[in-house]
C-alpha atoms as a PDB file:
ATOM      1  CA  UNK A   1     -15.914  -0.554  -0.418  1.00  0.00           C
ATOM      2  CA  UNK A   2     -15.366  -0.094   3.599  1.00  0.00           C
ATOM      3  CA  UNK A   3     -13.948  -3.532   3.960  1.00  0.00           C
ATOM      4  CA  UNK A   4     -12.806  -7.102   2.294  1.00  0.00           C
ATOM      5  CA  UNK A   5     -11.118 -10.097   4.085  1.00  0.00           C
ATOM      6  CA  UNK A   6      -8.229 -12.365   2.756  1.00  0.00           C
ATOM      7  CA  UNK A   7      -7.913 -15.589   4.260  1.00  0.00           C
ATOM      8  CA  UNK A   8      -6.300 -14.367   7.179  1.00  0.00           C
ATOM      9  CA  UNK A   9      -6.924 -10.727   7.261  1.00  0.00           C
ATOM     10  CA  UNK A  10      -9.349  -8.508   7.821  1.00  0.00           C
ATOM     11  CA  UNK A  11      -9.561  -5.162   5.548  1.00  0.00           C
ATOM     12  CA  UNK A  12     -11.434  -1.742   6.893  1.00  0.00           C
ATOM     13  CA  UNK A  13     -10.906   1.991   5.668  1.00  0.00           C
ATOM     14  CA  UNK A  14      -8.614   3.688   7.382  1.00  0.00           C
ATOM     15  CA  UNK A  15      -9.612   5.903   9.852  1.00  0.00           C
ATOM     16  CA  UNK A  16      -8.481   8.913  12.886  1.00  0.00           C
ATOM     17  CA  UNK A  17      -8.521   6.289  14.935  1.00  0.00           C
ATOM     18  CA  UNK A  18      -5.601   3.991  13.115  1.00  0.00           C
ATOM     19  CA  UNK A  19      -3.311   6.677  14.219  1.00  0.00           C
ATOM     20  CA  UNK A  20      -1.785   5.232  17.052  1.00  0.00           C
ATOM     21  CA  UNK A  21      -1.019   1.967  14.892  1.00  0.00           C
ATOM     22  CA  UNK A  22       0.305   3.970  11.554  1.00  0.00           C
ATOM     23  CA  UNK A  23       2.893   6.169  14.398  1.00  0.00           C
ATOM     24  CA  UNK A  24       3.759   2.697  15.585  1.00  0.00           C
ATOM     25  CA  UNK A  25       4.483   1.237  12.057  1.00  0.00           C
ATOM     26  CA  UNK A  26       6.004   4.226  10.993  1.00  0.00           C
ATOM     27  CA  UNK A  27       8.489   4.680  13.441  1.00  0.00           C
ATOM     28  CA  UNK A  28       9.658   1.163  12.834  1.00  0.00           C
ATOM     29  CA  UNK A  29      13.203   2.049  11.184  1.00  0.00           C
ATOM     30  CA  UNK A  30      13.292  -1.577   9.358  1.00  0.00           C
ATOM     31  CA  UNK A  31       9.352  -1.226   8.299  1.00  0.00           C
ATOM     32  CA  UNK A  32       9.991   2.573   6.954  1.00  0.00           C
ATOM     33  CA  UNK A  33      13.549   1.691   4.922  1.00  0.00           C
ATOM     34  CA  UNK A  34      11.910   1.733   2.121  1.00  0.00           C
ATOM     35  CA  UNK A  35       9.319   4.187   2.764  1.00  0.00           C
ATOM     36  CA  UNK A  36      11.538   7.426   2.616  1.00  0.00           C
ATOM     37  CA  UNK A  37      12.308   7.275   6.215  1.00  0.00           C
ATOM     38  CA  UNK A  38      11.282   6.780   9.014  1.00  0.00           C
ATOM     39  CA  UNK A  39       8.047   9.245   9.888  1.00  0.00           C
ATOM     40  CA  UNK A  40       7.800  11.635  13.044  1.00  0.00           C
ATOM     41  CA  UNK A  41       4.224  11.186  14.541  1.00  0.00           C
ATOM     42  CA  UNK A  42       3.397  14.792  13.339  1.00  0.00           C
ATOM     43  CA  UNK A  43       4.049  13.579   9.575  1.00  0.00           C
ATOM     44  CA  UNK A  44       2.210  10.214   9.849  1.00  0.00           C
ATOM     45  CA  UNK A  45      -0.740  12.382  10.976  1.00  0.00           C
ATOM     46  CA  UNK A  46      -0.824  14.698   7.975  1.00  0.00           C
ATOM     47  CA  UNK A  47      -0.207  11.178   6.055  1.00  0.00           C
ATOM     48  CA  UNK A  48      -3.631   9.844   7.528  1.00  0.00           C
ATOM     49  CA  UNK A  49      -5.418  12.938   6.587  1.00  0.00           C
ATOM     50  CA  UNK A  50      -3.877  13.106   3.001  1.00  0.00           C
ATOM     51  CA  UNK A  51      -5.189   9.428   2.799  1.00  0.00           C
ATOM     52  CA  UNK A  52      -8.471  10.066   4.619  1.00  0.00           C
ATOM     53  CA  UNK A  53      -9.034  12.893   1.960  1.00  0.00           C
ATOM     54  CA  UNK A  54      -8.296  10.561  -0.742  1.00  0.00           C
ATOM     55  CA  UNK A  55     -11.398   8.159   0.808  1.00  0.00           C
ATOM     56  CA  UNK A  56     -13.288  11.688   0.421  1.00  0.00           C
ATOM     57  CA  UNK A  57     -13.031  11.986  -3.128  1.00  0.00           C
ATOM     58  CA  UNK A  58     -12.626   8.793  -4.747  1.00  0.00           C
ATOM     59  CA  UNK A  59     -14.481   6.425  -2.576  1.00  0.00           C
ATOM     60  CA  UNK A  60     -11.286   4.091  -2.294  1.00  0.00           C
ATOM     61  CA  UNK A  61      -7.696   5.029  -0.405  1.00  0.00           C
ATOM     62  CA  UNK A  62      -5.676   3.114   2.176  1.00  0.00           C
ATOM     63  CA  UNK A  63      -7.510   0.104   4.566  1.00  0.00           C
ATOM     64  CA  UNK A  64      -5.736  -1.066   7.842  1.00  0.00           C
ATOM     65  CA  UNK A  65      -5.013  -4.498   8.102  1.00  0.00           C
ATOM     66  CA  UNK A  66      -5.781  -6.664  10.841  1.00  0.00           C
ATOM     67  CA  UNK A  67      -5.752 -10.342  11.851  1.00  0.00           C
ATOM     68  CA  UNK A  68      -8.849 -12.490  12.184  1.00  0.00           C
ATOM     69  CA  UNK A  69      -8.246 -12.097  16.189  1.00  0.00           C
ATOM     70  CA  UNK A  70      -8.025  -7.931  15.844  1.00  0.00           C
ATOM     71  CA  UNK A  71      -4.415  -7.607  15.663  1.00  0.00           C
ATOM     72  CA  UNK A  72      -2.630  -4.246  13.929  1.00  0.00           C
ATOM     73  CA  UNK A  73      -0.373  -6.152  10.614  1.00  0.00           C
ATOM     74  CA  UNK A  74      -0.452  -2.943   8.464  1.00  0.00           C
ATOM     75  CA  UNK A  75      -2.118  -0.862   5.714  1.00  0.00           C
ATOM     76  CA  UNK A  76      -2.674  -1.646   2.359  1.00  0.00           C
ATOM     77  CA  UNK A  77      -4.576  -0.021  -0.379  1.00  0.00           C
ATOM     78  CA  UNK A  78      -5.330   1.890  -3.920  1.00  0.00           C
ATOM     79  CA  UNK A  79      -4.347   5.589  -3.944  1.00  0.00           C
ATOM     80  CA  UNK A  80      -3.639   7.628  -6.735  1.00  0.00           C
ATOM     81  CA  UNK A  81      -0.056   9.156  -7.364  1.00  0.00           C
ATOM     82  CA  UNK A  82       2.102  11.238  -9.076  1.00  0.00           C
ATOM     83  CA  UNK A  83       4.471   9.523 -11.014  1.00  0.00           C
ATOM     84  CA  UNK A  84       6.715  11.666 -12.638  1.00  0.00           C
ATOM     85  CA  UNK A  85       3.545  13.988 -14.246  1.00  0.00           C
ATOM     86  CA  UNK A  86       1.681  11.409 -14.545  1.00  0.00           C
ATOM     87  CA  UNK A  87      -1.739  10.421 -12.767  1.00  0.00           C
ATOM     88  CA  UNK A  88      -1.780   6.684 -11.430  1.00  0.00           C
ATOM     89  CA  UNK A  89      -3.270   4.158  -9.565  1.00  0.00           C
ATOM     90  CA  UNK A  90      -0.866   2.798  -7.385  1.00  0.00           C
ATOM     91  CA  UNK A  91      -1.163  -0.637  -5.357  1.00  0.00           C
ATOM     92  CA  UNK A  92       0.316  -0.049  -1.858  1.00  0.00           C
ATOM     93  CA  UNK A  93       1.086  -1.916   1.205  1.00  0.00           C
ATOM     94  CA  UNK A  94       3.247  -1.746   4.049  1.00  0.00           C
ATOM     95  CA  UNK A  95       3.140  -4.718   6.808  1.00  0.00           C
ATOM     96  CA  UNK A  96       4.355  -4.664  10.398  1.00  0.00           C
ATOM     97  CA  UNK A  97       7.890  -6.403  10.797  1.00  0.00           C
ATOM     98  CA  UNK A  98       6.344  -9.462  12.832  1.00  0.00           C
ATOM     99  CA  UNK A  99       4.195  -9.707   9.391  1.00  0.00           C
ATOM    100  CA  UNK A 100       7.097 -10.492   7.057  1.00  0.00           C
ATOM    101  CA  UNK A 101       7.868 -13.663   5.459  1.00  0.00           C
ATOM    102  CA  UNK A 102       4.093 -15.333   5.621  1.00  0.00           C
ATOM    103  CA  UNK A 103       2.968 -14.209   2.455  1.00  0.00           C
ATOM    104  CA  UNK A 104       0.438 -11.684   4.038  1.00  0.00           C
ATOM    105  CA  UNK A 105       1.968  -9.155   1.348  1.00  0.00           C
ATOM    106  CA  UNK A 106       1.019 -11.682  -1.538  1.00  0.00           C
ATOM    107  CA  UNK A 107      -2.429 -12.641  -0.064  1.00  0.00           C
ATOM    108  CA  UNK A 108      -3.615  -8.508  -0.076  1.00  0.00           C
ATOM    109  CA  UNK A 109      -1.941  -7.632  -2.978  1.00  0.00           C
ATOM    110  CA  UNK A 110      -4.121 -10.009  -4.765  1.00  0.00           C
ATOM    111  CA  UNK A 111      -7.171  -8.766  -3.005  1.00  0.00           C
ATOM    112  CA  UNK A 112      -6.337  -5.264  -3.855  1.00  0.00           C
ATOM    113  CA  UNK A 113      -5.461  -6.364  -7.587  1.00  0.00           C
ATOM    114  CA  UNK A 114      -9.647  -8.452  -8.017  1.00  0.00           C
ATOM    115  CA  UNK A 115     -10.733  -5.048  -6.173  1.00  0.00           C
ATOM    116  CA  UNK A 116      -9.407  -2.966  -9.378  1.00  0.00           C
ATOM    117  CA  UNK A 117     -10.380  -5.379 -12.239  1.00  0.00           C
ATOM    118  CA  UNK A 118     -13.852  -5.404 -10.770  1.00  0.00           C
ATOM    119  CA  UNK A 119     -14.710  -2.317  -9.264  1.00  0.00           C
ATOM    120  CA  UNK A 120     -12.597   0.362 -10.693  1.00  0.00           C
ATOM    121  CA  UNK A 121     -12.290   1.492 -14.254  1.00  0.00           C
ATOM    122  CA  UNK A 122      -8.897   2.579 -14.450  1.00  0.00           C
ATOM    123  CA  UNK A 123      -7.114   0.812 -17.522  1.00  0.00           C
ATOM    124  CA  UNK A 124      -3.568  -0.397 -15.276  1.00  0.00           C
ATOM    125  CA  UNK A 125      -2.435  -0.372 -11.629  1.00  0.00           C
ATOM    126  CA  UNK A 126       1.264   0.126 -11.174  1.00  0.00           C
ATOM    127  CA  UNK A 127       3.519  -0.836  -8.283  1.00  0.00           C
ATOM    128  CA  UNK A 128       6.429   0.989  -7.433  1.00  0.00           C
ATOM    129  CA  UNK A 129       9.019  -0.263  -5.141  1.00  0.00           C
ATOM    130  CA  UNK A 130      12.641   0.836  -3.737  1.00  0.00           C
ATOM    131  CA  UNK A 131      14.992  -0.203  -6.359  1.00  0.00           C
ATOM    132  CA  UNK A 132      16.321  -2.254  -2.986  1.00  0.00           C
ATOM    133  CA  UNK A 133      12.960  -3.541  -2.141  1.00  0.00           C
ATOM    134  CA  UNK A 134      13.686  -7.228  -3.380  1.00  0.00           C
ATOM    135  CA  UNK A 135      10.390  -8.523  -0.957  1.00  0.00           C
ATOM    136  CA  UNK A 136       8.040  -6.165  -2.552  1.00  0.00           C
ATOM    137  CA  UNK A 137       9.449  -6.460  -5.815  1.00  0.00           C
ATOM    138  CA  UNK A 138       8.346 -10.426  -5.504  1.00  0.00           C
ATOM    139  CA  UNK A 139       5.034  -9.299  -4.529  1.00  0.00           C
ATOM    140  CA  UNK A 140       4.539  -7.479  -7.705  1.00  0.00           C
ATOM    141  CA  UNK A 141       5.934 -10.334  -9.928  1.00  0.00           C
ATOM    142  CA  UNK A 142       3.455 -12.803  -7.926  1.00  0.00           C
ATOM    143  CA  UNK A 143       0.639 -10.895  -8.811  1.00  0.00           C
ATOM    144  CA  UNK A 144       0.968 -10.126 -12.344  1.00  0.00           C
ATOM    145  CA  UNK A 145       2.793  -7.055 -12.680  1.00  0.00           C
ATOM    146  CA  UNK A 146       5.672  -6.908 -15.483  1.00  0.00           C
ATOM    147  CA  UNK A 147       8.381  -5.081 -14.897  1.00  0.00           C
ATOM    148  CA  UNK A 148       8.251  -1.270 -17.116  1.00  0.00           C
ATOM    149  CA  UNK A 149      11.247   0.812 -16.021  1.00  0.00           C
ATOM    150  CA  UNK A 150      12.751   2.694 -13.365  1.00  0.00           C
ATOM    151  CA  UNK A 151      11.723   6.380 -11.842  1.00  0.00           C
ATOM    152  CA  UNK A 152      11.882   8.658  -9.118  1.00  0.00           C
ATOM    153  CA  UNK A 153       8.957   8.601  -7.096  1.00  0.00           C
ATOM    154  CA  UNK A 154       8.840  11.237  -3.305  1.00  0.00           C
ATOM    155  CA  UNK A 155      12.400  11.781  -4.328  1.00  0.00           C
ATOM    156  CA  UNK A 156      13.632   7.841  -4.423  1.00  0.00           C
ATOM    157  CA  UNK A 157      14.670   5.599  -7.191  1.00  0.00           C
ATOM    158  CA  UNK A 158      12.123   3.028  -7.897  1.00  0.00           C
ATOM    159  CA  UNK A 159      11.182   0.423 -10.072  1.00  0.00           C
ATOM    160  CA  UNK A 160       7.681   0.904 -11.484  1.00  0.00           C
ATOM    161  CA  UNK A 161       5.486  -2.136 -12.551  1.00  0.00           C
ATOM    162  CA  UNK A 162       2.348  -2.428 -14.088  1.00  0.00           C
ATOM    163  CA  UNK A 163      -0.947  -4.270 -15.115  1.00  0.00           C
ATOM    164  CA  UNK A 164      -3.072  -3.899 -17.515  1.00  0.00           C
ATOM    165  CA  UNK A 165      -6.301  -4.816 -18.378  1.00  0.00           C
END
């Protein structure tokens, strides 16, 4: 799936060229709080080819978000992780700071959730968020995850919720 629209976004698999809008987002201290840090340009390029990779194999990954006029609000996706041992599917999204507080987070999240009930087989999604991360915390709630218990995920404590089918 190359692309999907919300209401008011526009959805299209990441690519080289989204570099210059990841180093942008990533360098935002406020935006990469809960991210591990803020990211050098150097490591949000090896970040975009990890993810590009992951389109490789699995068909799926990370998709940059836009506005209906072409506008750069973030990235958002399905990705598999780690999670301590453990294979997932994770939902992930990170929006630009002028994003915040509009309910774009909700309004993917729920895209991203249809997107793995109808066209991937895996039998739950988790979300994991900084144990901090209140906003994305609400996300998850809003979209049906249930809270399952705290881990370390990259090194951070987090707060893992999941779905089920």
């Amino acid at each position: 799936m190359e692309a999907f629209d919300t209401a008011r976004l526009k959805a299209t698999r990441l690519k080289p060229e989204d570099l210059d809008d990841l180093v942008r987002l990533h360098l935002d201290p406020e935006v990469s709080r809960f991210l591990g840090g803020v990211r050098s340009p150097e490591s949000t390029a090896a970040y975009l080819d990890t993810n590009l990779r992951h389109w490789t194999e699995y068909g799926f990954g990370l998709w940059t978000l836009r506005t209906l006029n072409g506008s750069f609000v973030g990235r958002a996706g399905l990705r598999y992780i780690d999670l301590e041992g453990e294979r997932d599917l994770e939902i992930a999204y990170t929006l630009d700071k002028p994003a915040w507080g509009q309910g774009l987070a909700s309004e993917v999240a729920g895209a991203l959730v249809e997107i793995w009930k109808t066209r991937l087989a895996d039998p739950s999604l988790v979300g994991v968020a900084d144990l901090d991360n209140t906003a994305s915390q609400g996300v998850l709630h809003k979209t049906g995850f249930a809270y399952e218990r705290d881990a370390v995920f990259d090194g951070i404590d987090v707060a893992v919720f999941r779905q089920t089918r």
